[in-house]
C-alpha atoms as a PDB file:
ATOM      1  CA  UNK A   1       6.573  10.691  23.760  1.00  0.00           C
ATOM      2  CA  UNK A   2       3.746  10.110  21.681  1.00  0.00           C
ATOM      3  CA  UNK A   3       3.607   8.054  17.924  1.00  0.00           C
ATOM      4  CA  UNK A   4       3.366  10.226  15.322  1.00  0.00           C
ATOM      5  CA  UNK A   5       0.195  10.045  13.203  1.00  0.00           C
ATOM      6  CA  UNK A   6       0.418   9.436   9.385  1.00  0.00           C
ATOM      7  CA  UNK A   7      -2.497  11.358   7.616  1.00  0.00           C
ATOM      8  CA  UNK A   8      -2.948   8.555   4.133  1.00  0.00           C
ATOM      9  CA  UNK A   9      -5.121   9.608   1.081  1.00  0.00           C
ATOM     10  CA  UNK A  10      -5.937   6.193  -0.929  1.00  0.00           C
ATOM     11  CA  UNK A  11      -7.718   6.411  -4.153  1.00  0.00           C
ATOM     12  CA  UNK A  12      -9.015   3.447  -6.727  1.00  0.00           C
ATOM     13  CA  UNK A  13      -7.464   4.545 -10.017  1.00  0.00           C
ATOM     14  CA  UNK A  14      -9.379   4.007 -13.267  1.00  0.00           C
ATOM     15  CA  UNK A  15     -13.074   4.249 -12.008  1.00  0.00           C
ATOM     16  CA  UNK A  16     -15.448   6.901 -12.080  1.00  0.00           C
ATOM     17  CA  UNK A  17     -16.775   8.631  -9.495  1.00  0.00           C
ATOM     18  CA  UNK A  18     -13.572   8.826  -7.447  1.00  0.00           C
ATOM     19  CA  UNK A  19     -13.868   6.646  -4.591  1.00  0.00           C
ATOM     20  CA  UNK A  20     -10.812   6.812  -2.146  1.00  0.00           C
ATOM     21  CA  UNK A  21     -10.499   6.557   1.475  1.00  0.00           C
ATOM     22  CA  UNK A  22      -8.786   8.980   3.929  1.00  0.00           C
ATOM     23  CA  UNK A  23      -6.866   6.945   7.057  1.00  0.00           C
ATOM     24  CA  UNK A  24      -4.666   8.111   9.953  1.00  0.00           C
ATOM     25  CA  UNK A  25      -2.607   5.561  10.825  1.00  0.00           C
ATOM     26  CA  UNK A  26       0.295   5.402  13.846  1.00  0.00           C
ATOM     27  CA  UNK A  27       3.983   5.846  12.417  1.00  0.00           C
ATOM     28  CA  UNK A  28       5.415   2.750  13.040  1.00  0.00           C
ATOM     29  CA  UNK A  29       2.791   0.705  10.877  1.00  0.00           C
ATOM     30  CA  UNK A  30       4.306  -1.873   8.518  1.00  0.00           C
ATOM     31  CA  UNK A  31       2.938  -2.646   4.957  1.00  0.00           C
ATOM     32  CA  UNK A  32       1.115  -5.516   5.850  1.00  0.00           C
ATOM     33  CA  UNK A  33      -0.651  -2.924   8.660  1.00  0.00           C
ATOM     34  CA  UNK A  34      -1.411  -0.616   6.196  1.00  0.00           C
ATOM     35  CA  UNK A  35      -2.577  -3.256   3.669  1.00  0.00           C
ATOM     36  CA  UNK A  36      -4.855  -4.602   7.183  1.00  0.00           C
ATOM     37  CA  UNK A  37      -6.231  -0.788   7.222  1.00  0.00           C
ATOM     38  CA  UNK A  38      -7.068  -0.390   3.754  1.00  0.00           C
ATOM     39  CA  UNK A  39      -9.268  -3.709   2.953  1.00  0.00           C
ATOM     40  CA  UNK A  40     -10.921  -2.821   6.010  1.00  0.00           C
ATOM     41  CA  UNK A  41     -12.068   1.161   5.253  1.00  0.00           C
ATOM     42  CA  UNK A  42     -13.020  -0.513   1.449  1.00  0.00           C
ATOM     43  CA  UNK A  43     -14.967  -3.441   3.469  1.00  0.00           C
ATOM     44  CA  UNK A  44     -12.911  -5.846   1.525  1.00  0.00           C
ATOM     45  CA  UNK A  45     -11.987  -9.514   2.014  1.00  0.00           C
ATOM     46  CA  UNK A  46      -8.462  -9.600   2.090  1.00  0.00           C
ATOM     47  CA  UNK A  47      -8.650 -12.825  -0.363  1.00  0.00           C
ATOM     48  CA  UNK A  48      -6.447 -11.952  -2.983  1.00  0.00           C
ATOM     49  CA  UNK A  49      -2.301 -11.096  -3.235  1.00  0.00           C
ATOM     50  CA  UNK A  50      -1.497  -7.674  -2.901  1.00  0.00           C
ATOM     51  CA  UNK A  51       1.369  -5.304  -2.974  1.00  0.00           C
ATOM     52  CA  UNK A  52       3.152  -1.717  -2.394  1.00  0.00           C
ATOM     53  CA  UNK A  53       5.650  -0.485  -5.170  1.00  0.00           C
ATOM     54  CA  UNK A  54       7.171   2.677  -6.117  1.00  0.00           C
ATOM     55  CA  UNK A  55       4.879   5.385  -8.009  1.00  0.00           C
ATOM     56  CA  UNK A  56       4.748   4.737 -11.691  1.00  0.00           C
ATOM     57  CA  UNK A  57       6.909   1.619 -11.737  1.00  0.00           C
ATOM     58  CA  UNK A  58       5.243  -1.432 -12.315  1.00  0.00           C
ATOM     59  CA  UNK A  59       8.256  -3.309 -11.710  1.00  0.00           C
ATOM     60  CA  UNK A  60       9.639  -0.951  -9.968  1.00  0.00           C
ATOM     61  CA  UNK A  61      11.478  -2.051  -6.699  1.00  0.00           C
ATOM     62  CA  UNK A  62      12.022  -2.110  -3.500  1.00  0.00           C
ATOM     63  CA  UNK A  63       8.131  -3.849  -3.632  1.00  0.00           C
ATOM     64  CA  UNK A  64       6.399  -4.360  -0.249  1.00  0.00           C
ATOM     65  CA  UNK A  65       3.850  -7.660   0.160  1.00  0.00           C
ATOM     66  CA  UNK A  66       3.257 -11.612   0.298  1.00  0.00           C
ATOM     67  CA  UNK A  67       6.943 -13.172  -0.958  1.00  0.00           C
ATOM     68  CA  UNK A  68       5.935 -16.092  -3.281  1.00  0.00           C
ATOM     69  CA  UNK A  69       8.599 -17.238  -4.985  1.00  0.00           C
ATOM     70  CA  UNK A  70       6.267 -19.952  -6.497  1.00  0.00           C
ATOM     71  CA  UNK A  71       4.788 -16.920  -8.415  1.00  0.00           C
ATOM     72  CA  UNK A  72       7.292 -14.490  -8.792  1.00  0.00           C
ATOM     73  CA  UNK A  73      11.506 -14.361  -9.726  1.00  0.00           C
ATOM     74  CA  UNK A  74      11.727 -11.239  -7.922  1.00  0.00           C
ATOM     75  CA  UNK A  75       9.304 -12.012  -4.679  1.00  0.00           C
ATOM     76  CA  UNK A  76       8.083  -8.450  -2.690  1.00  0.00           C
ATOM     77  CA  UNK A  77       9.917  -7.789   0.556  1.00  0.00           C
ATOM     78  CA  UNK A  78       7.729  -9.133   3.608  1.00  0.00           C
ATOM     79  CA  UNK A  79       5.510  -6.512   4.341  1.00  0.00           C
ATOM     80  CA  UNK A  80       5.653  -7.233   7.807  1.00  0.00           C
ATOM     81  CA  UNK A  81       8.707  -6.399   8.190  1.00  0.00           C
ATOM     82  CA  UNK A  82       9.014  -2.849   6.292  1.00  0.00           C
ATOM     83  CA  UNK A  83       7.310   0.395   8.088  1.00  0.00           C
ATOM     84  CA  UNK A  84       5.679   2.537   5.794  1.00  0.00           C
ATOM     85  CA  UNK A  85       7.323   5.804   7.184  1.00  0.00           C
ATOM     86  CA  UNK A  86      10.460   4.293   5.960  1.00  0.00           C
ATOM     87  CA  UNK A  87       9.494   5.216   2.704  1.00  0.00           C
ATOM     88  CA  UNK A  88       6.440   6.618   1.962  1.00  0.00           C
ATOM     89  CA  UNK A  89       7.852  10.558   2.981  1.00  0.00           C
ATOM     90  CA  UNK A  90       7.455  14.365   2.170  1.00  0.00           C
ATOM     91  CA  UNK A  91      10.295  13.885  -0.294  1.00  0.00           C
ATOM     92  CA  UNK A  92       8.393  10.396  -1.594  1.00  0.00           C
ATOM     93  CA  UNK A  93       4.432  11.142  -0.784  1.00  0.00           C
ATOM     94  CA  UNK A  94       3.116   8.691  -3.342  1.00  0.00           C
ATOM     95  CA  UNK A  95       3.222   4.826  -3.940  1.00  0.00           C
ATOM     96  CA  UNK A  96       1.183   2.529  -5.343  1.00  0.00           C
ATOM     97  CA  UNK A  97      -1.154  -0.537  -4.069  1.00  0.00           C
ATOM     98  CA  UNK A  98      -2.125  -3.321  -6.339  1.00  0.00           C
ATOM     99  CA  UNK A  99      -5.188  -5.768  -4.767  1.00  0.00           C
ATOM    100  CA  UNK A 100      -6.318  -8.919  -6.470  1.00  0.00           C
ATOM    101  CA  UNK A 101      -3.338  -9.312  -9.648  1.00  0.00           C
ATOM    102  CA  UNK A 102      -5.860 -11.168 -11.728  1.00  0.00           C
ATOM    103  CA  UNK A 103      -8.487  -7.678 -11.739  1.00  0.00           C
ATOM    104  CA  UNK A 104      -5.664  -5.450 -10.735  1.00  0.00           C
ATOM    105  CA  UNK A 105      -7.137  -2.810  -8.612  1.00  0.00           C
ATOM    106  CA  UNK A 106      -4.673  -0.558  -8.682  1.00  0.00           C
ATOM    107  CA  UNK A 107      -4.319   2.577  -5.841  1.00  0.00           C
ATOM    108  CA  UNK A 108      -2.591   5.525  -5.413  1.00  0.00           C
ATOM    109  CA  UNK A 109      -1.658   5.997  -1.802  1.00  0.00           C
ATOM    110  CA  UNK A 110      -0.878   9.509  -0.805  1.00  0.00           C
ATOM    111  CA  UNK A 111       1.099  11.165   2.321  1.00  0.00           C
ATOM    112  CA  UNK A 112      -0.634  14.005   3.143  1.00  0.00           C
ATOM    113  CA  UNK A 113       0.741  14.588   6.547  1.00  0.00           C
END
């Protein structure tokens, strides 16, 4: 039986024009996987921390990325570890991604199928 096939809208919030990124990704990716995908469809470096939290909650939790507890009380979970289908659903089509915590690109990340 055949993967399914997430269809995964990311946009860079804040800037102007809209530059986002459309990816179809196989269902059992992880976090870090996604977070692979997405610094390479911006053609990006992966040299800074990163991580996936609930939409609209800056500390909102479960969070998905790098565990440092050097830098953080409440580390992310590993990102390797999570899939992304777990939680990004129909019923919960929208989470955010936060690249480089010093310039805080921030990203919406959007199920659309």
């Amino acid at each position: 039986m055949p993967k399914p096939i997430l269809q995964i809208r990311i946009e860079l919030q804040e800037i102007e024009p809209l530059i986002w990124r459309r990816l179809q990704v196989p269902g059992d990716y992880t976090f870090w996987d996604l977070h692979v995908a997405i610094q390479s469809s911006f053609a990006w470096t992966d040299t800074h921390l990163h991580e996936f939290r609930p939409w609209g909650q800056r500390d909102g939790y479960p969070r998905f990325g790098m565990p440092l507890e050097e830098f953080d009380d409440h580390p992310p979970l590993p990102g390797w570890e999570h899939r992304v289908a777990d939680v990004l659903t129909r019923t919960n089509p929208r989470i955010e991604y936060e690249y480089d915590f010093g310039d805080g690109w921030e990203h919406t990340v959007v199920l659309e199928c």
